[in-house]
C-alpha atoms as a PDB file:
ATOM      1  CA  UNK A   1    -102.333 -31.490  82.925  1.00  0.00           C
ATOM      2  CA  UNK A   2    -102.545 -27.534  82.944  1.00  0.00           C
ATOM      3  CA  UNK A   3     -99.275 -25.184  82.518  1.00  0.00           C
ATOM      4  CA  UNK A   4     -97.442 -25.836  85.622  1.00  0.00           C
ATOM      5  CA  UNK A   5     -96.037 -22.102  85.724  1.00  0.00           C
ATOM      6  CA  UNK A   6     -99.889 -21.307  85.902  1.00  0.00           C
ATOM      7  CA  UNK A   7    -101.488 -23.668  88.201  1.00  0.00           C
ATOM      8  CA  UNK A   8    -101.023 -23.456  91.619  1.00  0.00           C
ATOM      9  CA  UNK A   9    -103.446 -26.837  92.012  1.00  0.00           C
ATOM     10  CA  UNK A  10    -101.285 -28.889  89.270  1.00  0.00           C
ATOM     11  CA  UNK A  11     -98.179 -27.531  91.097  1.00  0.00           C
ATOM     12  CA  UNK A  12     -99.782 -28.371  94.959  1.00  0.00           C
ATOM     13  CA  UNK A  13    -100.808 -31.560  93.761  1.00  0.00           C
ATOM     14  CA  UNK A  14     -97.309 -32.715  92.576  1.00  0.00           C
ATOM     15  CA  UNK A  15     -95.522 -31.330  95.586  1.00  0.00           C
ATOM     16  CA  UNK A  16     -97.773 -33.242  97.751  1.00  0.00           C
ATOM     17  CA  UNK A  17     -97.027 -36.497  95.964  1.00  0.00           C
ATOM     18  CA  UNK A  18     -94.424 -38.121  97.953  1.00  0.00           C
ATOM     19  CA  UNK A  19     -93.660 -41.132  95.308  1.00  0.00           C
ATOM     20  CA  UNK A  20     -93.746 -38.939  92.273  1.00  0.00           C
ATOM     21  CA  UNK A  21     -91.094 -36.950  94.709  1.00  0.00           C
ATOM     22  CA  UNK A  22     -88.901 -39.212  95.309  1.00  0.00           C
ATOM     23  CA  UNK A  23     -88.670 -40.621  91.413  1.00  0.00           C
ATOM     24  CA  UNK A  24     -88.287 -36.590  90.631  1.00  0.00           C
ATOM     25  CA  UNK A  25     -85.553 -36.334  92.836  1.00  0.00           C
ATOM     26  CA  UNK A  26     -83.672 -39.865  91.234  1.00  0.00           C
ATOM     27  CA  UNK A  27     -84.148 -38.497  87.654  1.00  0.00           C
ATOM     28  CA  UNK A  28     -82.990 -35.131  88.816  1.00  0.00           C
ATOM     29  CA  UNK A  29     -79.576 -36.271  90.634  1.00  0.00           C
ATOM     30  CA  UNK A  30     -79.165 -32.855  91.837  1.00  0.00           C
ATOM     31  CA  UNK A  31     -77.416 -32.905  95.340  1.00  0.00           C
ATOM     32  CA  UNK A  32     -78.124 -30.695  98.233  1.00  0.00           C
ATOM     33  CA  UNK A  33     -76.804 -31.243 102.010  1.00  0.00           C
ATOM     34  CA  UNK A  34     -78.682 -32.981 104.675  1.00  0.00           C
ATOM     35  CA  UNK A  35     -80.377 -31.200 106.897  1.00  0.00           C
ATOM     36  CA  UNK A  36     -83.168 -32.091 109.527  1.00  0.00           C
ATOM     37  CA  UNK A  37     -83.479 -35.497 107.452  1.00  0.00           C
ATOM     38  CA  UNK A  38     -84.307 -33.407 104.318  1.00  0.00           C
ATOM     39  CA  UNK A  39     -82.242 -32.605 101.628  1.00  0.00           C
ATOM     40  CA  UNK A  40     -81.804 -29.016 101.155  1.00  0.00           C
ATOM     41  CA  UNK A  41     -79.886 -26.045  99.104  1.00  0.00           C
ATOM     42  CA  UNK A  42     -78.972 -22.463  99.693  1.00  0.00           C
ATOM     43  CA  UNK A  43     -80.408 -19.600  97.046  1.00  0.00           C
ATOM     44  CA  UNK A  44     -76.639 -19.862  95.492  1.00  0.00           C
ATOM     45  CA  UNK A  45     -77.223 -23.420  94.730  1.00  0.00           C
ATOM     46  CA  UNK A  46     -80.428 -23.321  93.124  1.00  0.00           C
ATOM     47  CA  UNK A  47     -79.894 -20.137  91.554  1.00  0.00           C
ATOM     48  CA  UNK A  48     -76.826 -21.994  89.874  1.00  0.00           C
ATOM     49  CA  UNK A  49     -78.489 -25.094  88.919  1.00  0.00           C
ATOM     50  CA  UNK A  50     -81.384 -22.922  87.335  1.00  0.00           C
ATOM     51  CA  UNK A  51     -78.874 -21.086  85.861  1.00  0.00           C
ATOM     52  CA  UNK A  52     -80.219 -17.590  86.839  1.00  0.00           C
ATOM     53  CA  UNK A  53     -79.178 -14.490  89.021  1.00  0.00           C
ATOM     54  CA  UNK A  54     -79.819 -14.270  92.522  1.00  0.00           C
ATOM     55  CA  UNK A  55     -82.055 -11.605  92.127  1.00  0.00           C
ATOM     56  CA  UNK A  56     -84.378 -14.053  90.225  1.00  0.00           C
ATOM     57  CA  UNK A  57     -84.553 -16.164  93.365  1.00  0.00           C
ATOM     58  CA  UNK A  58     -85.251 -13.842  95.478  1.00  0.00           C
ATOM     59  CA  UNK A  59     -87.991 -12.051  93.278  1.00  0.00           C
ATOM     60  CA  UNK A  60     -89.870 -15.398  93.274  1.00  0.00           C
ATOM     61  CA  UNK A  61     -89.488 -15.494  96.857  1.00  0.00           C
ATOM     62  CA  UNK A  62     -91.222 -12.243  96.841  1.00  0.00           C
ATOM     63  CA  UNK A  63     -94.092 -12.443  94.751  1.00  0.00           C
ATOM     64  CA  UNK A  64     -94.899 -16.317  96.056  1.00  0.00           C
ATOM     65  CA  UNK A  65     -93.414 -16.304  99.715  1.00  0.00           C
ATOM     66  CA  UNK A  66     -96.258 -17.833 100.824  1.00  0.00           C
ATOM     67  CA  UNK A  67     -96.420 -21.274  98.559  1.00  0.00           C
ATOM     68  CA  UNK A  68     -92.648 -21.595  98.590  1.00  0.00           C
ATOM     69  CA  UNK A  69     -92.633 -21.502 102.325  1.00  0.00           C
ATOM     70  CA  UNK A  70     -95.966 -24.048 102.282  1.00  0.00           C
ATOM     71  CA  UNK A  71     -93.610 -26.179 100.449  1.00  0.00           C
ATOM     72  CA  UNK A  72     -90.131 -26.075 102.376  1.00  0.00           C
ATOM     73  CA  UNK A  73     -88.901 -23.155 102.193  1.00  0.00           C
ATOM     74  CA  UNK A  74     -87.386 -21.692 105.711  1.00  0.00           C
ATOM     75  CA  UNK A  75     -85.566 -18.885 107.101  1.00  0.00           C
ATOM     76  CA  UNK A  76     -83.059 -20.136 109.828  1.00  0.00           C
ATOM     77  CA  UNK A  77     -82.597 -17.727 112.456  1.00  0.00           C
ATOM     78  CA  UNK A  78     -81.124 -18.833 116.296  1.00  0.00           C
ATOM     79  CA  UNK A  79     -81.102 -22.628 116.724  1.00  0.00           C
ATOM     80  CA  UNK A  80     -82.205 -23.336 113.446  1.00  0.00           C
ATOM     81  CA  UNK A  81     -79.139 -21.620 111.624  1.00  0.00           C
ATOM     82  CA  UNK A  82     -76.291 -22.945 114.284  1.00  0.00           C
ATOM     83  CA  UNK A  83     -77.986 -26.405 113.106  1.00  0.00           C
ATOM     84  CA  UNK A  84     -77.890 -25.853 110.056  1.00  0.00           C
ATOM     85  CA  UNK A  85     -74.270 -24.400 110.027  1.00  0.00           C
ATOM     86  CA  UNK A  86     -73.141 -27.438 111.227  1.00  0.00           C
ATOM     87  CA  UNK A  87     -75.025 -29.193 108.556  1.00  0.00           C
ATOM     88  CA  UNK A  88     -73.623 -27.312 105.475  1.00  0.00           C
ATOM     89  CA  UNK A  89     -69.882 -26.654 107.150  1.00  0.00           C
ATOM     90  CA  UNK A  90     -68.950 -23.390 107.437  1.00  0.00           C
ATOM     91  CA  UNK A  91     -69.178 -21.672 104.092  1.00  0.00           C
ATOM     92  CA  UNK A  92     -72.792 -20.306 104.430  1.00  0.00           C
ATOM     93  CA  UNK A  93     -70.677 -17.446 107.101  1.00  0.00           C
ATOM     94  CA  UNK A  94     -67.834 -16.678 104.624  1.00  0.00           C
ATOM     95  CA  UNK A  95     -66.832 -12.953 105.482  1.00  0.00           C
ATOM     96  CA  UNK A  96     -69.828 -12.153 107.523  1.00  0.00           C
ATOM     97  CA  UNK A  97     -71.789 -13.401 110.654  1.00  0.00           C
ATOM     98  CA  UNK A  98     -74.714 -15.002 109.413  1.00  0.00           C
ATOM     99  CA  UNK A  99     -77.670 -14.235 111.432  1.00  0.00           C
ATOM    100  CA  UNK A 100     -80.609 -15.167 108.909  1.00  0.00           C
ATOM    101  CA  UNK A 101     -79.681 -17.788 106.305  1.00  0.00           C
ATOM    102  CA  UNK A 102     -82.979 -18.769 103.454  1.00  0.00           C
ATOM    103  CA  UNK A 103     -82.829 -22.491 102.488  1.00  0.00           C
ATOM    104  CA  UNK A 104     -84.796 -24.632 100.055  1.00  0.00           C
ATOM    105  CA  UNK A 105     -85.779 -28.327 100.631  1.00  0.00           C
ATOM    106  CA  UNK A 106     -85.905 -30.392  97.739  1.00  0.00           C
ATOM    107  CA  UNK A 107     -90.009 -29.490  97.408  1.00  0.00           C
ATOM    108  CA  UNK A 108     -89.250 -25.794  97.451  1.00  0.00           C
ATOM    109  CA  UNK A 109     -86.719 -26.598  94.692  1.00  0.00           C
ATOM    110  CA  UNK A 110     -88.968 -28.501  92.876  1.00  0.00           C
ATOM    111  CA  UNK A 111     -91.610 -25.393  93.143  1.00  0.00           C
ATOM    112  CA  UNK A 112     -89.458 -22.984  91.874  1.00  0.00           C
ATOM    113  CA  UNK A 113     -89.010 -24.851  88.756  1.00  0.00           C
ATOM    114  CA  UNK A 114     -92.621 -24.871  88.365  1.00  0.00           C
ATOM    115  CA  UNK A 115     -92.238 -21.348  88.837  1.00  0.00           C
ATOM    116  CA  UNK A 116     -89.143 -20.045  86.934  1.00  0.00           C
ATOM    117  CA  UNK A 117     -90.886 -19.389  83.524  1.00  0.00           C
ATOM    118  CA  UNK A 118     -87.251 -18.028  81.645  1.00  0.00           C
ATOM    119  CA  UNK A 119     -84.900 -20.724  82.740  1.00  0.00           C
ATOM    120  CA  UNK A 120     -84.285 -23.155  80.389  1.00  0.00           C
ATOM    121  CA  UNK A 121     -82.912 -25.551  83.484  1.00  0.00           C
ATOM    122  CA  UNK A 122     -86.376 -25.364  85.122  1.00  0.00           C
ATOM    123  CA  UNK A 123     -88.014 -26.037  82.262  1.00  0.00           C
ATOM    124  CA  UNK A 124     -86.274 -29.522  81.677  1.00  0.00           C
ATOM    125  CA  UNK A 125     -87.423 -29.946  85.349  1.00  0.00           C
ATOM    126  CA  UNK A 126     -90.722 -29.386  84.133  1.00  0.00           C
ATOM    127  CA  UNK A 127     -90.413 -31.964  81.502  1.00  0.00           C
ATOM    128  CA  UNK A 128     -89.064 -34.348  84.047  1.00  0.00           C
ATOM    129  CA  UNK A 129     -92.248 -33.989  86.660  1.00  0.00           C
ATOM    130  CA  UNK A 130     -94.624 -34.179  83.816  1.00  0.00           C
ATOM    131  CA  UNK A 131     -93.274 -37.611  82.122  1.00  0.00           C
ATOM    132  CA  UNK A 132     -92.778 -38.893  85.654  1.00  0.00           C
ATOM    133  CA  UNK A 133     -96.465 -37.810  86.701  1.00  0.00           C
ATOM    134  CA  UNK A 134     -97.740 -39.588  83.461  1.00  0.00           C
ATOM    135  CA  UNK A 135     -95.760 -43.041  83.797  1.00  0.00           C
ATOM    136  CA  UNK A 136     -96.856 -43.072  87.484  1.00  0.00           C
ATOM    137  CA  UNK A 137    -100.736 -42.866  85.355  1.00  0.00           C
ATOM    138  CA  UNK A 138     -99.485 -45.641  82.753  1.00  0.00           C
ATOM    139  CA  UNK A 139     -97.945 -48.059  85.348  1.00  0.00           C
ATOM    140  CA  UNK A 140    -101.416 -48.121  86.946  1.00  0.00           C
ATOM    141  CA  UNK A 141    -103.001 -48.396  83.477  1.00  0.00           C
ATOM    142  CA  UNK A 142    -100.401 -51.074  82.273  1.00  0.00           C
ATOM    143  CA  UNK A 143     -97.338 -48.852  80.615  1.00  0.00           C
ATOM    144  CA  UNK A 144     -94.807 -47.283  81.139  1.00  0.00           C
ATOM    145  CA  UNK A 145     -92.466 -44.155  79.912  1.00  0.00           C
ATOM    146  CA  UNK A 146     -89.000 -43.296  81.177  1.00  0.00           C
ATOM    147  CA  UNK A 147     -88.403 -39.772  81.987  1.00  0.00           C
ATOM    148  CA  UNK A 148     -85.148 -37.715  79.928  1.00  0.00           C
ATOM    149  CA  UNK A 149     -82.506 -37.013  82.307  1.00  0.00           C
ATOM    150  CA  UNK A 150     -81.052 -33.424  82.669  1.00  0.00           C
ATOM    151  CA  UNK A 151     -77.643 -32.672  81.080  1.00  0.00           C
END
């Protein structure tokens, strides 16, 4: 398997594997709110689990708007964002009205890790995917390897 901070296919190919997904998500224990029947996270949550500025988040959003959004992640504006206010509580309009509000679902997260090349956070995600990609190859050859959870 290529680089995943370099390959958009490798990347595209994981996100789109729904059981690989949902063992990622397990081994990652990282816990979002619930929202439209996903789980999702604002830019202050990932940016803390990643362990990186703002800015960081929103320069990936930037240069790769179009795959993050391919892969969950939305701008709420109208509906959407009175939905999703009542989802998250009331802390995502702290001080100001909130009339656009960015959120990641769990894929988006997942992307950004394959994305975030100086976070030592997203790396470990990296690690995660991969092992979890290659036991999902091993169980259907006959083995098996456990992923290494995140600290």
């Amino acid at each position: 398997m290529k680089d995943l901070t370099n390959s958009k296919i490798d990347r595209q190919n994981i996100l789109n594997n729904h059981f690989a997904l949902q063992e990622i998500e397990t081994a990652i224990g990282f816990h979002g709110f619930n929202f439209d029947g996903k789980i999702c996270f604002t830019k202050k949550q990932v940016s803390d689990f990643y362990e990186v500025d703002e800015r960081t988040i929103e320069r990936q959003l930037k240069d790769s708007k179009e795959e993050l959004e391919r892969n969950g992640y939305e701008i709420l504006t109208g509906e959407r964002l009175k939905q999703a206010k009542i989802a998250f509580g009331s802390d995502i309009d702290v001080g100001t009205k909130t009339t656009i509000f960015g959120m990641f679902d769990f894929r988006a997260f997942l992307n950004l890790a394959m994305l975030l090349t100086e976070s030592k956070k997203a790396k470990e995600v990296r690690s995660i995917i991969l092992d979890i990609v290659i036991d999902t190859i091993n169980k259907k050859a006959g083995g098996h390897t456990d992923p290494t959870p995140i600290n």
